[in-house]
C-alpha atoms as a PDB file:
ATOM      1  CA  UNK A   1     284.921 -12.369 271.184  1.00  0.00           C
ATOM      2  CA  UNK A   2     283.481 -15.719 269.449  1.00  0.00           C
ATOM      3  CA  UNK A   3     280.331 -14.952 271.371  1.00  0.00           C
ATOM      4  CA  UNK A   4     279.807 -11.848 269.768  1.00  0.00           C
ATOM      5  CA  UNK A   5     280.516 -13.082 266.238  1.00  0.00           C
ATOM      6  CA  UNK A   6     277.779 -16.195 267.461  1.00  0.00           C
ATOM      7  CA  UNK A   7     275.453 -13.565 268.060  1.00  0.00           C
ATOM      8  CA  UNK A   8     275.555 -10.981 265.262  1.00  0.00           C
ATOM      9  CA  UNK A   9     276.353 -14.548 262.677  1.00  0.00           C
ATOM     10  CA  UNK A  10     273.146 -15.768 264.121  1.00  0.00           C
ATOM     11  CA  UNK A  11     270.480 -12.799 264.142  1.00  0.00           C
ATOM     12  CA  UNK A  12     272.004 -11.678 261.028  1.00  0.00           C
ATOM     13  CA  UNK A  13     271.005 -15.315 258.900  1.00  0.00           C
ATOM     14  CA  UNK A  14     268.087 -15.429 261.003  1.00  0.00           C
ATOM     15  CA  UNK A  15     266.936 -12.078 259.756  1.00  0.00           C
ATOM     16  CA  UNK A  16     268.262 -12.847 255.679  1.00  0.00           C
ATOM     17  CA  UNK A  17     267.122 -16.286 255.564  1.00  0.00           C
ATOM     18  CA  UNK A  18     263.481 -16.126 257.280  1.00  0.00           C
ATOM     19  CA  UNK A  19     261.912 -17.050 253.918  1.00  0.00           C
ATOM     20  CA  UNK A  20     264.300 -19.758 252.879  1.00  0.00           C
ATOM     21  CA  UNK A  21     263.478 -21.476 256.262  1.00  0.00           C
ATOM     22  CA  UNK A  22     259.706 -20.380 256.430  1.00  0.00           C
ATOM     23  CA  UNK A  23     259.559 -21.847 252.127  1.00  0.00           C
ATOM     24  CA  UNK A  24     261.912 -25.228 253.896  1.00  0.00           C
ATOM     25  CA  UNK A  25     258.651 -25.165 256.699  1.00  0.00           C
ATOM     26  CA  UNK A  26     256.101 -25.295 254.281  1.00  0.00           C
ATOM     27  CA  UNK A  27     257.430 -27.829 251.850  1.00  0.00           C
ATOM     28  CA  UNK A  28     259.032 -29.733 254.828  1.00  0.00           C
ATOM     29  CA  UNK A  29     254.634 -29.997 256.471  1.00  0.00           C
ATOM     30  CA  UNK A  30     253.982 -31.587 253.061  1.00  0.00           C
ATOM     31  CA  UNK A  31     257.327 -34.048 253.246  1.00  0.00           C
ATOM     32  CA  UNK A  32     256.412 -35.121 256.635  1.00  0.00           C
ATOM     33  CA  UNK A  33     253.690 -33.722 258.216  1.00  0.00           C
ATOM     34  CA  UNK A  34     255.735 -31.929 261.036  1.00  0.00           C
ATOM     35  CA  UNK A  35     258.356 -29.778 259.214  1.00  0.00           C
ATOM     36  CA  UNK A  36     260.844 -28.903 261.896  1.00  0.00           C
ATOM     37  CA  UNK A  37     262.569 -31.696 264.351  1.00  0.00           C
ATOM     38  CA  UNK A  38     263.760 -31.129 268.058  1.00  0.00           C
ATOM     39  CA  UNK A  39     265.903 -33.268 269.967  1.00  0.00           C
ATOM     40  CA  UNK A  40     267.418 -33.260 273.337  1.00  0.00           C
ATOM     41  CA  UNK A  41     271.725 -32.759 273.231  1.00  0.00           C
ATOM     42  CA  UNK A  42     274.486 -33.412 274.961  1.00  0.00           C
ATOM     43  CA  UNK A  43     275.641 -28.913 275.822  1.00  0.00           C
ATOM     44  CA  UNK A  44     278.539 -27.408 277.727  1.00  0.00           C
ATOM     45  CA  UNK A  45     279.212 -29.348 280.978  1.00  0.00           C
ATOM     46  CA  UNK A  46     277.171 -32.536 279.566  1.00  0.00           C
ATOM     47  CA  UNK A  47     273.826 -30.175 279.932  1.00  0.00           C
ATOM     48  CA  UNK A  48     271.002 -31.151 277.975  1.00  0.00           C
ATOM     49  CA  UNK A  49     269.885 -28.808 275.564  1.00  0.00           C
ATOM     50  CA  UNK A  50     266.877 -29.300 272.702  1.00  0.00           C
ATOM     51  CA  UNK A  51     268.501 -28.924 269.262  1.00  0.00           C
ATOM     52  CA  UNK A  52     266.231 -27.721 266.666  1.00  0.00           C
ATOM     53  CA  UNK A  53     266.169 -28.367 262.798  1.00  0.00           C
ATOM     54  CA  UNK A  54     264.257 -29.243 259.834  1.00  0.00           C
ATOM     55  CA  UNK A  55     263.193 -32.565 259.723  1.00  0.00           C
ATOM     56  CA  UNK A  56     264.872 -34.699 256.873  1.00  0.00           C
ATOM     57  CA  UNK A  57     263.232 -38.214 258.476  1.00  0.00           C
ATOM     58  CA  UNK A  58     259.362 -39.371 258.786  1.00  0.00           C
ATOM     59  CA  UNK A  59     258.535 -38.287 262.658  1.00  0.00           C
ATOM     60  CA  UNK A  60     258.181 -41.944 263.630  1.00  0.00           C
ATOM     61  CA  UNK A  61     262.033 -42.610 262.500  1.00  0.00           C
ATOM     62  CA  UNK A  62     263.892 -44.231 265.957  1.00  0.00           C
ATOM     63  CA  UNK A  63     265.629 -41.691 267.995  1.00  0.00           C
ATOM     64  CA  UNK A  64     269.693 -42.786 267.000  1.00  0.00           C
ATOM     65  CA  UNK A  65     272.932 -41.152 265.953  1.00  0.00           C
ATOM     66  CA  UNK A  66     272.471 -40.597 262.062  1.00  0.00           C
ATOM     67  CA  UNK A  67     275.448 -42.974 260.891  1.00  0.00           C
ATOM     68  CA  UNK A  68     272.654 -46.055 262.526  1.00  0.00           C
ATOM     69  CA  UNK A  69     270.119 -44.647 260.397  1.00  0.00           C
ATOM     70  CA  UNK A  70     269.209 -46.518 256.552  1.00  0.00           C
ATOM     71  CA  UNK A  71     269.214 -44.057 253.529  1.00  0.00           C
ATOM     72  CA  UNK A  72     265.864 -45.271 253.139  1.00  0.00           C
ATOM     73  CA  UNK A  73     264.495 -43.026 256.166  1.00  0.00           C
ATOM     74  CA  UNK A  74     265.346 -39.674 254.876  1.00  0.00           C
ATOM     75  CA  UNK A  75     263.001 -37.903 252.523  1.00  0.00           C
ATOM     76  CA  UNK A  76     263.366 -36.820 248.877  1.00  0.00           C
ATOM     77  CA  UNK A  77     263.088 -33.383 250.435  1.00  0.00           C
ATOM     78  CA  UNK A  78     264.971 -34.466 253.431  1.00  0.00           C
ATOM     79  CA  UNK A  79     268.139 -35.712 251.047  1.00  0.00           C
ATOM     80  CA  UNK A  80     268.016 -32.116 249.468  1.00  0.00           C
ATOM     81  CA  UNK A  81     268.138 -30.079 252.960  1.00  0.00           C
ATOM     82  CA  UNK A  82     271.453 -32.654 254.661  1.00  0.00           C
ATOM     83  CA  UNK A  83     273.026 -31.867 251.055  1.00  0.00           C
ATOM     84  CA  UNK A  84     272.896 -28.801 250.849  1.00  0.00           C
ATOM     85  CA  UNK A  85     272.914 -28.392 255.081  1.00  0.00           C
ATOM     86  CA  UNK A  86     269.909 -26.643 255.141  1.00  0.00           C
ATOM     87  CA  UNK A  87     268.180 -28.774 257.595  1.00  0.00           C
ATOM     88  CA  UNK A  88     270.824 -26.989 260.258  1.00  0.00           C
ATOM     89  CA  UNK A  89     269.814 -23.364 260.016  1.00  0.00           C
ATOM     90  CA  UNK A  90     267.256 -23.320 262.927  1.00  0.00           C
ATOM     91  CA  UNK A  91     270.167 -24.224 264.642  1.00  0.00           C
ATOM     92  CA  UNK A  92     270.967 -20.291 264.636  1.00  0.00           C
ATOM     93  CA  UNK A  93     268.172 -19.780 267.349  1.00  0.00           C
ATOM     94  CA  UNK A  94     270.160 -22.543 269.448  1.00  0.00           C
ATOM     95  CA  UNK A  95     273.779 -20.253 269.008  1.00  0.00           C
ATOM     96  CA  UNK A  96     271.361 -16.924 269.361  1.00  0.00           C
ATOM     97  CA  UNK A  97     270.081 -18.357 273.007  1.00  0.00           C
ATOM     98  CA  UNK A  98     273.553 -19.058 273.770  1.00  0.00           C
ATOM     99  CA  UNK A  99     273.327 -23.074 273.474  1.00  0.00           C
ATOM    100  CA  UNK A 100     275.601 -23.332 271.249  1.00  0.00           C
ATOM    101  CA  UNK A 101     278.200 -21.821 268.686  1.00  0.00           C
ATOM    102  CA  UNK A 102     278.357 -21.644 264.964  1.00  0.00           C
ATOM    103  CA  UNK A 103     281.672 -23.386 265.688  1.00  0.00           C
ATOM    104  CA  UNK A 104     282.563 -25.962 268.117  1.00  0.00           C
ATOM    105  CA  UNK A 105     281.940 -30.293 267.964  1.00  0.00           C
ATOM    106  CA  UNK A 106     278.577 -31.452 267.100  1.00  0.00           C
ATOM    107  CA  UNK A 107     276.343 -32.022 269.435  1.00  0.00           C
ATOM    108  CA  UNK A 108     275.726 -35.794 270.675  1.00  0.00           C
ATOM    109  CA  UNK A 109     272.812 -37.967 272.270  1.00  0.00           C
ATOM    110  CA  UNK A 110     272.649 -38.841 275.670  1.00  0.00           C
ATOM    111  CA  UNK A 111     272.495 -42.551 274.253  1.00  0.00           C
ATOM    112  CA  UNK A 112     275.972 -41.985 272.409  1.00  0.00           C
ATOM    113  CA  UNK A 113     277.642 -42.871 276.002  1.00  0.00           C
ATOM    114  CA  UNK A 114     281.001 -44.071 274.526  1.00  0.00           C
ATOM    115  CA  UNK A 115     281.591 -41.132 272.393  1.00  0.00           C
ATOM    116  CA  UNK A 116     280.436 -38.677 275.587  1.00  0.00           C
ATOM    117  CA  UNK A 117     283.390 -40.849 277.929  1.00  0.00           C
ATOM    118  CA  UNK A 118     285.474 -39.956 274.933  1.00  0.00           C
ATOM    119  CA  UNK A 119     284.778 -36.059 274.838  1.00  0.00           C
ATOM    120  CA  UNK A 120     285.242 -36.172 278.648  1.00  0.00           C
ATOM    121  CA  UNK A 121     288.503 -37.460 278.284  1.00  0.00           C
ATOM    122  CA  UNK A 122     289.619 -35.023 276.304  1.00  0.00           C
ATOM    123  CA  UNK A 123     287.740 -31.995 277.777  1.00  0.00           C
ATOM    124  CA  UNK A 124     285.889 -31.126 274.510  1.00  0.00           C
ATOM    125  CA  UNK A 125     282.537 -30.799 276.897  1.00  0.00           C
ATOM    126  CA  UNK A 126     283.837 -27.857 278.283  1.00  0.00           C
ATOM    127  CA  UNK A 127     283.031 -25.710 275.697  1.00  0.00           C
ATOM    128  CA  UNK A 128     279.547 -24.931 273.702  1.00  0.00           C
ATOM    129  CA  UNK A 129     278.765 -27.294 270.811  1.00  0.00           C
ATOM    130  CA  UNK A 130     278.690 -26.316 267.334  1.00  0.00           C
ATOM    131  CA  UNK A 131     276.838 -26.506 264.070  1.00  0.00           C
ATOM    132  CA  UNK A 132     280.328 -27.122 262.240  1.00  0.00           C
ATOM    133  CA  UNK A 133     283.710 -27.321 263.072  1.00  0.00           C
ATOM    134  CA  UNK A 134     287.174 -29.800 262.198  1.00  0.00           C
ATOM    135  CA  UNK A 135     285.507 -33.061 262.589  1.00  0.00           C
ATOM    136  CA  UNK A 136     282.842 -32.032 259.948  1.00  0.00           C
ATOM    137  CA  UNK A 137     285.063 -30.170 257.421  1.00  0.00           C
ATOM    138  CA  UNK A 138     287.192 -33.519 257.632  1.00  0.00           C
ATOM    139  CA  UNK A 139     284.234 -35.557 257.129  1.00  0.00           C
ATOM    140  CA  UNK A 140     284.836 -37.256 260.254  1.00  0.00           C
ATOM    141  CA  UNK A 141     281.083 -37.875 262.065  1.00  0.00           C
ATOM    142  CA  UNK A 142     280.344 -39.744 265.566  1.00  0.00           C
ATOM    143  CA  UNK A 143     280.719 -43.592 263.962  1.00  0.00           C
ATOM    144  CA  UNK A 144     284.432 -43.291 265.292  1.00  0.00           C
ATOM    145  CA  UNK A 145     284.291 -42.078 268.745  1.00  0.00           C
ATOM    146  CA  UNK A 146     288.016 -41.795 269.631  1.00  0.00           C
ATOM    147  CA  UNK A 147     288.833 -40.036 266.140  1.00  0.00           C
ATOM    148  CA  UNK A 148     286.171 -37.620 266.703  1.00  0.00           C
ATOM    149  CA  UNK A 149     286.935 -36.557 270.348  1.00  0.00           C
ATOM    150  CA  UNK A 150     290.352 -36.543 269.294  1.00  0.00           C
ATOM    151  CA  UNK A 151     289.655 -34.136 266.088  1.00  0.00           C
ATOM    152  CA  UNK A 152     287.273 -32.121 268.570  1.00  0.00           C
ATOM    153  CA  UNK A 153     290.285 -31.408 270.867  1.00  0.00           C
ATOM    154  CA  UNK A 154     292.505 -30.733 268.264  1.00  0.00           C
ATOM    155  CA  UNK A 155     289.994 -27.895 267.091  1.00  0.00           C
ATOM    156  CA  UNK A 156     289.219 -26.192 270.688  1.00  0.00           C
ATOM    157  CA  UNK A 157     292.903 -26.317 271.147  1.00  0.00           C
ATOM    158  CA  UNK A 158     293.901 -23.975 267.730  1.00  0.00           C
ATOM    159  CA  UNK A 159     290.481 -22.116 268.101  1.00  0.00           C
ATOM    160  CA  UNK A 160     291.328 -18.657 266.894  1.00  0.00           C
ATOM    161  CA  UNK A 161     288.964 -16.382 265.198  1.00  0.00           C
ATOM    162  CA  UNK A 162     290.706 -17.295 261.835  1.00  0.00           C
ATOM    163  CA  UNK A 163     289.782 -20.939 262.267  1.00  0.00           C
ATOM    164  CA  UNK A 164     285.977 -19.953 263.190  1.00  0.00           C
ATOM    165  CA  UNK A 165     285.968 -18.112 259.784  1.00  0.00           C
ATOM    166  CA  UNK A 166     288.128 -20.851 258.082  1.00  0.00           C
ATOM    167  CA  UNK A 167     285.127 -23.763 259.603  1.00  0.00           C
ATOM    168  CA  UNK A 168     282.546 -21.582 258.367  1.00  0.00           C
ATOM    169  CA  UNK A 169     283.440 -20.756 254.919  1.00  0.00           C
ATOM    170  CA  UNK A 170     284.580 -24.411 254.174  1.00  0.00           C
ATOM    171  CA  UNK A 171     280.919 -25.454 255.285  1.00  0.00           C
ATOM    172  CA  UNK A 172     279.600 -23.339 253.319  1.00  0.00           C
ATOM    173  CA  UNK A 173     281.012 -23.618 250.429  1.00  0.00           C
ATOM    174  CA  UNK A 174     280.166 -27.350 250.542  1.00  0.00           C
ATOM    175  CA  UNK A 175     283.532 -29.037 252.105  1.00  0.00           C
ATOM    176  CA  UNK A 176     282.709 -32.245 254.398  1.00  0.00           C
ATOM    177  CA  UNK A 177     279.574 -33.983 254.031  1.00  0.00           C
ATOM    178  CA  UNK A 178     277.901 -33.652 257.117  1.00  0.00           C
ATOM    179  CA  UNK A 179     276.309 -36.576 259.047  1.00  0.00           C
ATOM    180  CA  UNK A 180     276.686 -39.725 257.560  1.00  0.00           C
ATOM    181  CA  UNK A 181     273.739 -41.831 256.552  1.00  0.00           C
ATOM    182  CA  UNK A 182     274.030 -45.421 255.517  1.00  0.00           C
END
């Protein structure tokens, strides 16, 4: 049933919000020169996936989790799209080709290895990551592996199709902060 909701959610803002993401494109080739930022992820079953999004960081920024990264590395333009989370819309093609879910735990690097031993622990792998879900609303983000593994499993566990609409409607309206940047 969540995989229906992904998919009409997903086609649905892809089809309203094609010119706030194609006006985020164009100012986002000015900001940086490369407006849109993929990365390979941690999916279901510890398959990689490539994550897409705006780019918030200069393209030669290293490749780390975003708590490691300085304030100083994100863009005027790129501090405006993490605050108001619209850096995570293409993210709705990754849910739409069935690599994810509007709601599930955030999607990890390879390189995050303790945080991955975590999830596995805890079987939060075994389901599709997420653009938001418990962690995130709770502004818990992957600087404390346990918690967040822990908080993961606590949300696949009372996963309902209440709590999908309750994870999406606090995000956005603007409750947890996202990733952390120092």
């Amino acid at each position: 049933m969540i995989r229906c909701f992904d998919l009409f959610f997903s086609l649905l803002g892809l089809l309203l919000l094609w010119p706030v993401m194609l006006i985020v494109c164009i100012l986002g080739y000015f900001d940086t020169g490369a407006p849109i930022f993929t990365q390979v992820r941690v999916g279901k079953k510890k398959q990689p996936f490539t994550l897409i999004k705006f780019r918030t960081m200069p393209p030669q920024t290293q490749s780390v989790a975003t708590h490691l990264v300085g304030a100083s590395s994100v863009t005027k333009l790129g501090g405006f799209l993490r605050k108001t989370k619209l850096d995570e819309l293409p993210q709705l093609i990754n849910v739409l080709k069935g690599e994810m879910s509007l709601v599930g735990p955030r999607p990890c690097l390879f390189n995050q290895e303790e945080l991955i031993e975590e999830r596995e622990k805890c079987g939060v792998l075994d389901v599709l990551p997420g653009i938001t879900g418990l962690a995130q609303v709770n502004e818990i983000d992957m600087s404390t592996p346990q918690k967040l593994a822990e908080w993961d499993q606590r949300m696949i566990a009372t996963m309902s199709l209440k709590n999908y609409f309750v994870y999406i409607v606090q995000t956005a309206t603007g409750k947890g902060s996202g990733d952390r940047v120092k």
